[in-house]
N, C-alpha and C. Protein backbone atom coordinates (compact mmCIF):
# COMPACT_ATOMS: atom_id res chain seq x y z
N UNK A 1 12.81 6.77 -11.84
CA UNK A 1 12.21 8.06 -12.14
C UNK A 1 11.59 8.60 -10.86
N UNK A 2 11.58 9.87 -10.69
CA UNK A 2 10.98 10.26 -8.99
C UNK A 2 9.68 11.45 -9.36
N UNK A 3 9.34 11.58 -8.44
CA UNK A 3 8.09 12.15 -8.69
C UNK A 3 7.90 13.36 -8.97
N UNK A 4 7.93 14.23 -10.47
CA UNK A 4 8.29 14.99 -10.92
C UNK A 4 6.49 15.55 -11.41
N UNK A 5 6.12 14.47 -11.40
CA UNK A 5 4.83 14.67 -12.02
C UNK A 5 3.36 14.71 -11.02
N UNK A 6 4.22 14.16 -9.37
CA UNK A 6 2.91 13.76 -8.48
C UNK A 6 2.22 15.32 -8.60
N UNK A 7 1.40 15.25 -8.02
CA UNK A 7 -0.04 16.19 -7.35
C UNK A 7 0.65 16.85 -5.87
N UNK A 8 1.00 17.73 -5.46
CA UNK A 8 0.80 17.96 -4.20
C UNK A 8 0.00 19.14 -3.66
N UNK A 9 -1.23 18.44 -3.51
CA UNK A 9 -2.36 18.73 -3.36
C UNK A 9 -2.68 17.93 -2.33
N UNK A 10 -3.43 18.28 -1.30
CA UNK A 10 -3.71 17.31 0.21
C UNK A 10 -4.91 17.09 0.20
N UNK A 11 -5.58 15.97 -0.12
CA UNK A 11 -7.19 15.29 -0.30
C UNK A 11 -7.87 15.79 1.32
N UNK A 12 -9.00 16.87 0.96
CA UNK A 12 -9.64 16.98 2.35
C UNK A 12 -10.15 14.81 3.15
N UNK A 13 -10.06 15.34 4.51
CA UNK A 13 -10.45 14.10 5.46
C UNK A 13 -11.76 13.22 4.92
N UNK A 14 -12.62 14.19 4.22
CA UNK A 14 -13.53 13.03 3.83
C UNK A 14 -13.19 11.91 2.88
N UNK A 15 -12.27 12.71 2.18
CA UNK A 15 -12.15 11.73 0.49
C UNK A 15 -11.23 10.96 1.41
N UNK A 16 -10.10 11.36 1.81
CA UNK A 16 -8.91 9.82 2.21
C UNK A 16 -10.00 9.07 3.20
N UNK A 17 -10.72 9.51 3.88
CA UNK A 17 -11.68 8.32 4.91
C UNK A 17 -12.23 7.15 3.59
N UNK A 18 -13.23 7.81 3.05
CA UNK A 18 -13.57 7.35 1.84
C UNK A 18 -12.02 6.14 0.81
N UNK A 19 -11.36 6.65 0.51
CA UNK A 19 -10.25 5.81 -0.22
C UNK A 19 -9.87 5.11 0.96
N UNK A 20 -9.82 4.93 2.10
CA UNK A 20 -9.25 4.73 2.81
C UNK A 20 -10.58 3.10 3.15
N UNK A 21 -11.62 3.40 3.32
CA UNK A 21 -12.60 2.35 3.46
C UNK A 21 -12.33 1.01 2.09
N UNK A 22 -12.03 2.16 1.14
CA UNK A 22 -11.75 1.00 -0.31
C UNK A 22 -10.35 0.12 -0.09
N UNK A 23 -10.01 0.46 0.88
CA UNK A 23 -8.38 -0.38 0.90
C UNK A 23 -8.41 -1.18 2.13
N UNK A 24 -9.84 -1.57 2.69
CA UNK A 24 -9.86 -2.07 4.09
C UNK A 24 -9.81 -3.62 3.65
N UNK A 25 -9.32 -4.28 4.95
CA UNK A 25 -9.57 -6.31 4.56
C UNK A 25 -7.83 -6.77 4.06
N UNK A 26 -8.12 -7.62 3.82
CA UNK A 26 -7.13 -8.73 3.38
C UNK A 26 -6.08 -8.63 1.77
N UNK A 27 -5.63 -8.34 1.45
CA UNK A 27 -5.05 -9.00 0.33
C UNK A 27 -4.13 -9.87 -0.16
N UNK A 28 -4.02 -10.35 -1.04
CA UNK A 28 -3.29 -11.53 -1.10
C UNK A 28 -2.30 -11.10 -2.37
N UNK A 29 -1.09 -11.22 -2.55
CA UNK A 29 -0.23 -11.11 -3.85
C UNK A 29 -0.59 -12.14 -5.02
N UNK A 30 -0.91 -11.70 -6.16
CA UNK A 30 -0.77 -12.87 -7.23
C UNK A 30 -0.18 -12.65 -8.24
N UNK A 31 0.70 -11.42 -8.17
CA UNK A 31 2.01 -11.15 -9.13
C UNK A 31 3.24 -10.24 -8.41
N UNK A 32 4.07 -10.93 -8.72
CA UNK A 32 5.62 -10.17 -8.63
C UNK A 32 6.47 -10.86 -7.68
N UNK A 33 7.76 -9.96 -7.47
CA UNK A 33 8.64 -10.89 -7.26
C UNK A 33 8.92 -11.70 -5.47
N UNK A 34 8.08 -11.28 -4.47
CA UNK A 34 7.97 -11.88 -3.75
C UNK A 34 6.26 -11.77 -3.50
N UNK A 35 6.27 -13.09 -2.96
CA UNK A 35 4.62 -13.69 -2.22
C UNK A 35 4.39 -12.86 -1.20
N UNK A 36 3.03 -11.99 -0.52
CA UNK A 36 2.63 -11.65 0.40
C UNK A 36 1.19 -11.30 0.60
N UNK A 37 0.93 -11.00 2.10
CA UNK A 37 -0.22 -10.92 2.54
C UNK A 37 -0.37 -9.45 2.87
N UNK A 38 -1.20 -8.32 2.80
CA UNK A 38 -1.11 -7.23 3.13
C UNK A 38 -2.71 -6.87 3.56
N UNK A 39 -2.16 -6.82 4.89
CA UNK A 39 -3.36 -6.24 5.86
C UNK A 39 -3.62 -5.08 5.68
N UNK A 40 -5.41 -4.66 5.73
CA UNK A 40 -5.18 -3.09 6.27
C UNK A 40 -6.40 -2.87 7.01
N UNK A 41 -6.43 -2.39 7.97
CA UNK A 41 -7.60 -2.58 9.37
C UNK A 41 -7.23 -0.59 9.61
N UNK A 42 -8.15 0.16 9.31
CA UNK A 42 -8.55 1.57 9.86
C UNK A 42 -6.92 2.30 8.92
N UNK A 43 -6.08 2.90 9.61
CA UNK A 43 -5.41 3.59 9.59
C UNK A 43 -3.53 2.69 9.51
N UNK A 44 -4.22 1.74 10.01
CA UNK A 44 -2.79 0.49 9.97
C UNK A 44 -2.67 -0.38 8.96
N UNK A 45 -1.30 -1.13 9.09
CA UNK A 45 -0.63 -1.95 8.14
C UNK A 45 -0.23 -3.50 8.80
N UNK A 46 -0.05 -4.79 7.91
CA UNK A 46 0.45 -5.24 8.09
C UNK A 46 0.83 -6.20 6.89
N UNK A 47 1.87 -6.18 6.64
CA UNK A 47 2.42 -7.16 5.57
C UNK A 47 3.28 -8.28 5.94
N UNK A 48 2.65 -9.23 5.44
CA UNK A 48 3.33 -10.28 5.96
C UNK A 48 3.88 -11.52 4.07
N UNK A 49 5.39 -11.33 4.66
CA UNK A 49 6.07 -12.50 3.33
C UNK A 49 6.28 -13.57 3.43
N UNK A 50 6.14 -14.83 2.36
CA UNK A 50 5.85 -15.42 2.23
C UNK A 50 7.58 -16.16 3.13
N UNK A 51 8.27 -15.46 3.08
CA UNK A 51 9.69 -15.77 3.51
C UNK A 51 9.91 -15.61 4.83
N UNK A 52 8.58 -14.77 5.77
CA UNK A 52 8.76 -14.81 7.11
C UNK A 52 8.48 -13.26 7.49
N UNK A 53 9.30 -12.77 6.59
CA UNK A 53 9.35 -11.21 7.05
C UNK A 53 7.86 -10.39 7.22
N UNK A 54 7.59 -9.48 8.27
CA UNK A 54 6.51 -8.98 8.53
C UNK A 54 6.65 -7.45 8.62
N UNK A 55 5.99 -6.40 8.16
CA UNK A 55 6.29 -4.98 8.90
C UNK A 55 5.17 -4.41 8.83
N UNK A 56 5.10 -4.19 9.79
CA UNK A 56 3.41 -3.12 10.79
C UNK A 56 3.68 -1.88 10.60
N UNK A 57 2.80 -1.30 10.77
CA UNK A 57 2.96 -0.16 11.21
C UNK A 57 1.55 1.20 10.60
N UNK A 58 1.87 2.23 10.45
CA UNK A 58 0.44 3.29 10.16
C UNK A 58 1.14 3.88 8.75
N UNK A 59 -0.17 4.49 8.23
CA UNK A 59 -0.13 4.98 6.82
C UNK A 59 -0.84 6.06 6.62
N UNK A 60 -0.55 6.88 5.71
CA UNK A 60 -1.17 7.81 5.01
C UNK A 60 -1.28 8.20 4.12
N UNK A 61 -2.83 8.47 3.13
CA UNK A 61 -3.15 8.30 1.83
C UNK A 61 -3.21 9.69 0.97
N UNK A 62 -2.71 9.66 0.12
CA UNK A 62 -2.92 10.99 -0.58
C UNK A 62 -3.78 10.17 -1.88
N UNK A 63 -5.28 10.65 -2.15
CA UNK A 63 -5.94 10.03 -3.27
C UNK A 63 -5.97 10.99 -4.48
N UNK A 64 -5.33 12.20 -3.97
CA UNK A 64 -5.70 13.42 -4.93
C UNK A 64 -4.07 13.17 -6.05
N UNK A 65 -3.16 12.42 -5.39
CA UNK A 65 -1.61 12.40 -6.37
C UNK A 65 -1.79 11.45 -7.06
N UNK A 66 -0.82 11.67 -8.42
CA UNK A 66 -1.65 11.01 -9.52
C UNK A 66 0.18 10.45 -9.61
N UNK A 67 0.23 9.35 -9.97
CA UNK A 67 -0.40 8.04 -8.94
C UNK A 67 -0.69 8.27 -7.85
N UNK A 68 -1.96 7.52 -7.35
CA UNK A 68 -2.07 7.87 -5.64
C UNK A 68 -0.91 7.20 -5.17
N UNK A 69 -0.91 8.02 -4.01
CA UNK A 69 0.18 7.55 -2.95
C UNK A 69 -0.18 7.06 -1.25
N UNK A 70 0.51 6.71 -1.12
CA UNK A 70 0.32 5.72 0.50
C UNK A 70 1.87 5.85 1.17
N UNK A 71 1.86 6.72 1.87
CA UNK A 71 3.20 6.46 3.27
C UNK A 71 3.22 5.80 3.69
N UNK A 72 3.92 5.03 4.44
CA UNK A 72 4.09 4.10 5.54
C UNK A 72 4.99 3.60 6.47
N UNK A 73 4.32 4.30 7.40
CA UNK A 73 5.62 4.29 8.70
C UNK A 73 5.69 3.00 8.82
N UNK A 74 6.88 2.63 9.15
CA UNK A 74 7.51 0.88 9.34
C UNK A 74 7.97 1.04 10.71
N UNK A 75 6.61 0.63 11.84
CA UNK A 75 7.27 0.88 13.32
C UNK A 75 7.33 -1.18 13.27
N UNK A 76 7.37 -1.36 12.88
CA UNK A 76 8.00 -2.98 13.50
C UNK A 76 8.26 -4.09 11.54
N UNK A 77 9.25 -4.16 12.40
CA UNK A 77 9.51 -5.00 10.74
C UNK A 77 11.61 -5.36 10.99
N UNK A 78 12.29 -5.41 10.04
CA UNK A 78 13.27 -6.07 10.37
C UNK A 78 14.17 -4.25 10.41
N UNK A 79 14.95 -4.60 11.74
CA UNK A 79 15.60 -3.53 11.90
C UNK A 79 16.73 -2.02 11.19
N UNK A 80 16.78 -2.83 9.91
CA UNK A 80 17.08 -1.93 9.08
C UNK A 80 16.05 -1.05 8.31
N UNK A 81 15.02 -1.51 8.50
CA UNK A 81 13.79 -0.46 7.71
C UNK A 81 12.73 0.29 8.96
N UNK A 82 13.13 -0.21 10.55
CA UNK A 82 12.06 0.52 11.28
C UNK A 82 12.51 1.46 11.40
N UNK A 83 11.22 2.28 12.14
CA UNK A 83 11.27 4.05 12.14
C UNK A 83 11.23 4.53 10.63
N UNK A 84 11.66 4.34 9.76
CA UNK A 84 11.45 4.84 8.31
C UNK A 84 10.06 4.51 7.93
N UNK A 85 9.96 5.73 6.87
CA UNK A 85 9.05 5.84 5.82
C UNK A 85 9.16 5.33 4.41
N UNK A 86 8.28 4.30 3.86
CA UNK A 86 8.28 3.97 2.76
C UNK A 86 7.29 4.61 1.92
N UNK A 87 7.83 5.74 1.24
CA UNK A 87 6.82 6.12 0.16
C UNK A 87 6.36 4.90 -1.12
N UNK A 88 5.12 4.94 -1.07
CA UNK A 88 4.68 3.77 -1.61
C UNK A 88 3.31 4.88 -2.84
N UNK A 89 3.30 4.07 -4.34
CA UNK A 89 1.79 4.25 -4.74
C UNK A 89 1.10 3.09 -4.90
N UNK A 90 -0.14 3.48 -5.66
CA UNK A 90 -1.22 2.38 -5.34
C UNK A 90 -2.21 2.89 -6.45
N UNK A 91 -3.10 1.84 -6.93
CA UNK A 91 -4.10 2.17 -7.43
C UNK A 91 -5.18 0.65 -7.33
N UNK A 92 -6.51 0.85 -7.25
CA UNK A 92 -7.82 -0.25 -6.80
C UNK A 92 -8.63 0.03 -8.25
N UNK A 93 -8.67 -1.27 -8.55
CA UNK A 93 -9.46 -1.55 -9.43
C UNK A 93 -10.40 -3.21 -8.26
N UNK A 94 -11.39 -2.66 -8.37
CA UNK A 94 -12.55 -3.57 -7.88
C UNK A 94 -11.38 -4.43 -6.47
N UNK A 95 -11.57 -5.41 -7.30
CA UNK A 95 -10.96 -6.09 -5.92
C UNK A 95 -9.44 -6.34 -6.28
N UNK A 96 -8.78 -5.51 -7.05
CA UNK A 96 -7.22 -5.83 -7.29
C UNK A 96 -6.54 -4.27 -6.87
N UNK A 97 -5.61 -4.68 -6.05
CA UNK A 97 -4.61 -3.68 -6.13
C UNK A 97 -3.29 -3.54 -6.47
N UNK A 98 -3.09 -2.49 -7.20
CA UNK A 98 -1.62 -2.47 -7.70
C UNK A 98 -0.61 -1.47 -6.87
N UNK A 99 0.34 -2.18 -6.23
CA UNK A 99 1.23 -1.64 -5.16
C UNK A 99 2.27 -1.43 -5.24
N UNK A 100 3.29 -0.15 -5.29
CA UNK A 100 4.90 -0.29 -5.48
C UNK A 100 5.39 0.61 -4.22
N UNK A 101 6.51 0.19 -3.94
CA UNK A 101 6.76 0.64 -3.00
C UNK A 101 8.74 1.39 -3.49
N UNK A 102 8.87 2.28 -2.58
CA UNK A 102 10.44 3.02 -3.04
C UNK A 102 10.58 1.96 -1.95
N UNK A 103 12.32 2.02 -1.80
CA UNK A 103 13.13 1.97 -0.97
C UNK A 103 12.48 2.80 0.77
N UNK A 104 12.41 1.61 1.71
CA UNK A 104 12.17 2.77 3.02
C UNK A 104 13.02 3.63 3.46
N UNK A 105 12.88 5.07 3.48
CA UNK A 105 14.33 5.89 3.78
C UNK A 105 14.82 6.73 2.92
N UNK A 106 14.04 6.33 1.81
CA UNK A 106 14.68 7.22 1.33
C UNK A 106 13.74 8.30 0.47
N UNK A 107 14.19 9.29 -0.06
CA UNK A 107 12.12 11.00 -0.62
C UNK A 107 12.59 10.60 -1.93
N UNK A 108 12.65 9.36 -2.35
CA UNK A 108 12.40 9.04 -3.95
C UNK A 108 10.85 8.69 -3.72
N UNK A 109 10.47 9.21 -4.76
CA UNK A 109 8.55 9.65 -4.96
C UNK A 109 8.82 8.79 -6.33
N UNK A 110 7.31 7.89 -6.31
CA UNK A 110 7.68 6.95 -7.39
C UNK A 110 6.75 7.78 -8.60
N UNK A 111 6.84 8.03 -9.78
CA UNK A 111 6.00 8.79 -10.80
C UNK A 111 5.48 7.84 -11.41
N UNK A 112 5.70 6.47 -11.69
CA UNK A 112 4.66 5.66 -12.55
C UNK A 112 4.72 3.99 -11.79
N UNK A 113 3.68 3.24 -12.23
CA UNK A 113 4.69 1.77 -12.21
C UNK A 113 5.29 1.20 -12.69
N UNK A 114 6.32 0.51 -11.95
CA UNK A 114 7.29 -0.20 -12.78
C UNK A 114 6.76 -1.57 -13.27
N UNK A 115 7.98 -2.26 -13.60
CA UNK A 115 7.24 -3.89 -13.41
C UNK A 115 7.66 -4.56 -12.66
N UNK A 116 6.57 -5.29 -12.82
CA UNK A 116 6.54 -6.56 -11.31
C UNK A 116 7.81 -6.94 -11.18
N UNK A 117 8.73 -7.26 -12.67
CA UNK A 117 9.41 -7.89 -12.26
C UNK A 117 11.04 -6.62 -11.55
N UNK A 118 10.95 -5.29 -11.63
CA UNK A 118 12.00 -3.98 -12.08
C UNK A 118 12.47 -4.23 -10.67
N UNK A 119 13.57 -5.01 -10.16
CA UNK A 119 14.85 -5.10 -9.20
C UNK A 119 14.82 -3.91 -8.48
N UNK A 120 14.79 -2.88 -8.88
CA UNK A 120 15.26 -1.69 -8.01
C UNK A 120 13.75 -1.16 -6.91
N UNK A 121 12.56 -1.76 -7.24
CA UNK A 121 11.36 -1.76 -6.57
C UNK A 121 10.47 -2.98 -6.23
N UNK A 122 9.72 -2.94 -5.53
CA UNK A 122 8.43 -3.74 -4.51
C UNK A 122 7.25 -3.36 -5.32
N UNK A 123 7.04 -4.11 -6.62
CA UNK A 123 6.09 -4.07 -7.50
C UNK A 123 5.33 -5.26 -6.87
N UNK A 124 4.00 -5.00 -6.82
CA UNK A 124 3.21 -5.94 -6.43
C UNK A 124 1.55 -5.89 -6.92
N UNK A 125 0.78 -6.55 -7.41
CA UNK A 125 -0.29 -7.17 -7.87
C UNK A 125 -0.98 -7.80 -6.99
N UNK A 126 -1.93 -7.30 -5.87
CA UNK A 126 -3.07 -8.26 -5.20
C UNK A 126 -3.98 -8.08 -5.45
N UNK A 127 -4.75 -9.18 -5.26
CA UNK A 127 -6.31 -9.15 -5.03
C UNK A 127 -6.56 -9.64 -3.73
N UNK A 128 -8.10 -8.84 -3.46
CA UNK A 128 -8.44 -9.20 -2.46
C UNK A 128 -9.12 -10.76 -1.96
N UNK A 129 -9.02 -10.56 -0.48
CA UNK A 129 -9.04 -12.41 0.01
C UNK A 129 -10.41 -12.57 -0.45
N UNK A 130 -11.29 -11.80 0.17
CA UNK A 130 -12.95 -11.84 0.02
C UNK A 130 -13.51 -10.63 -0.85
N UNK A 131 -13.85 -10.55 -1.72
CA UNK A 131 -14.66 -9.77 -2.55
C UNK A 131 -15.50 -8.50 -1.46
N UNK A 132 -15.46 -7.61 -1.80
CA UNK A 132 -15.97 -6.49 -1.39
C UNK A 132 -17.83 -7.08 -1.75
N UNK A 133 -18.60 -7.15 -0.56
CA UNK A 133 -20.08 -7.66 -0.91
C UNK A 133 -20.10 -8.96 -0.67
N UNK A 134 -19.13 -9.61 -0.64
CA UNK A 134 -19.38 -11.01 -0.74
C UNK A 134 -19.57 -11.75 1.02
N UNK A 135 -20.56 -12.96 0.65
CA UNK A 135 -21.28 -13.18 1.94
C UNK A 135 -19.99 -13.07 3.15
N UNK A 136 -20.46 -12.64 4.40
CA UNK A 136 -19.18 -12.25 5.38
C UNK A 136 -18.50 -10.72 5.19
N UNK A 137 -18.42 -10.55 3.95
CA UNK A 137 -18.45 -9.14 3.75
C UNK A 137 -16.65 -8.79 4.21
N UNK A 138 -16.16 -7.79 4.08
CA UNK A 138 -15.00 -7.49 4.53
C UNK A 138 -15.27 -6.08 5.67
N UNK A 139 -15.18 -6.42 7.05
CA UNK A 139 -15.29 -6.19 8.45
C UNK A 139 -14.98 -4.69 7.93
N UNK A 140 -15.64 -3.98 8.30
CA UNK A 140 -15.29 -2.24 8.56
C UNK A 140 -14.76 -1.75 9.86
N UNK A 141 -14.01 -1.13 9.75
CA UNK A 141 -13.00 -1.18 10.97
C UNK A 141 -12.80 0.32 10.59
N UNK A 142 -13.21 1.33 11.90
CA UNK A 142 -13.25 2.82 12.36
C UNK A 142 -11.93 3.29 12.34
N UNK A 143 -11.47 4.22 11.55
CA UNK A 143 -9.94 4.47 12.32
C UNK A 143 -9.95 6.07 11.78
């Protein structure tokens, strides 16, 4: 299904700074069909699988599209997906995030989530490594 229903509406700079602080630190996958780690430090990415594969790169948040959404340029990762954009949504509940990602490459806009387990997408379920508050805290990083 493609995004027939998003928002395109552009969240002024305060609110994405703001959503953007809620998605900072570590996460860890604890549902779907591959294992991973997904960094996010200021304005950058890094995901790393449990199979080896890694892709970096910068993002951008729309908090006002319903599902929110998250771009993400793929400047380093395995050579069939760099330079592309993976339109991706998202939604944070406390310390869990729910993550799907399209195909990189291609302006399919995702309108709902699928399931973890739906073949044709990068359904994913993390929580975070360290609790938001918790002693050590998760590092705030300017971007």
């Amino acid at each position: 299904m493609t995004g027939a229903a998003l928002v395109s509406i552009v969240a002024p700079e305060a609110e994405v700074h703001a959503e953007r602080e809620v998605l900072q630190g570590t996460w860890r996958s604890v549902s779907g069909r591959r294992e991973a780690q997904f960094i996010i430090a200021g304005y950058l990415f890094a995901v790393h699988f449990a199979d080896g594969e890694v892709y970096m790169g910068a993002f951008q948040l729309n908090p006002r599209a319903r599902p929110k959404t998250i771009d993400m340029r793929i400047d380093e990762g395995p050579v069939h997906h760099r330079g592309k954009i993976a339109h991706c949504i998202y939604e944070v509940d406390g310390d869990t995030l729910r993550w799907c990602a399209a195909e990189p490459g291609t302006e399919e806009l995702l309108s709902h989530f699928p399931s973890i387990y739906d073949t044709r997408h990068l359904s994913l379920i993390f929580q975070r490594q360290q609790p938001r508050g918790a002693k050590g805290g998760t590092p705030k990083v300017e971007g």
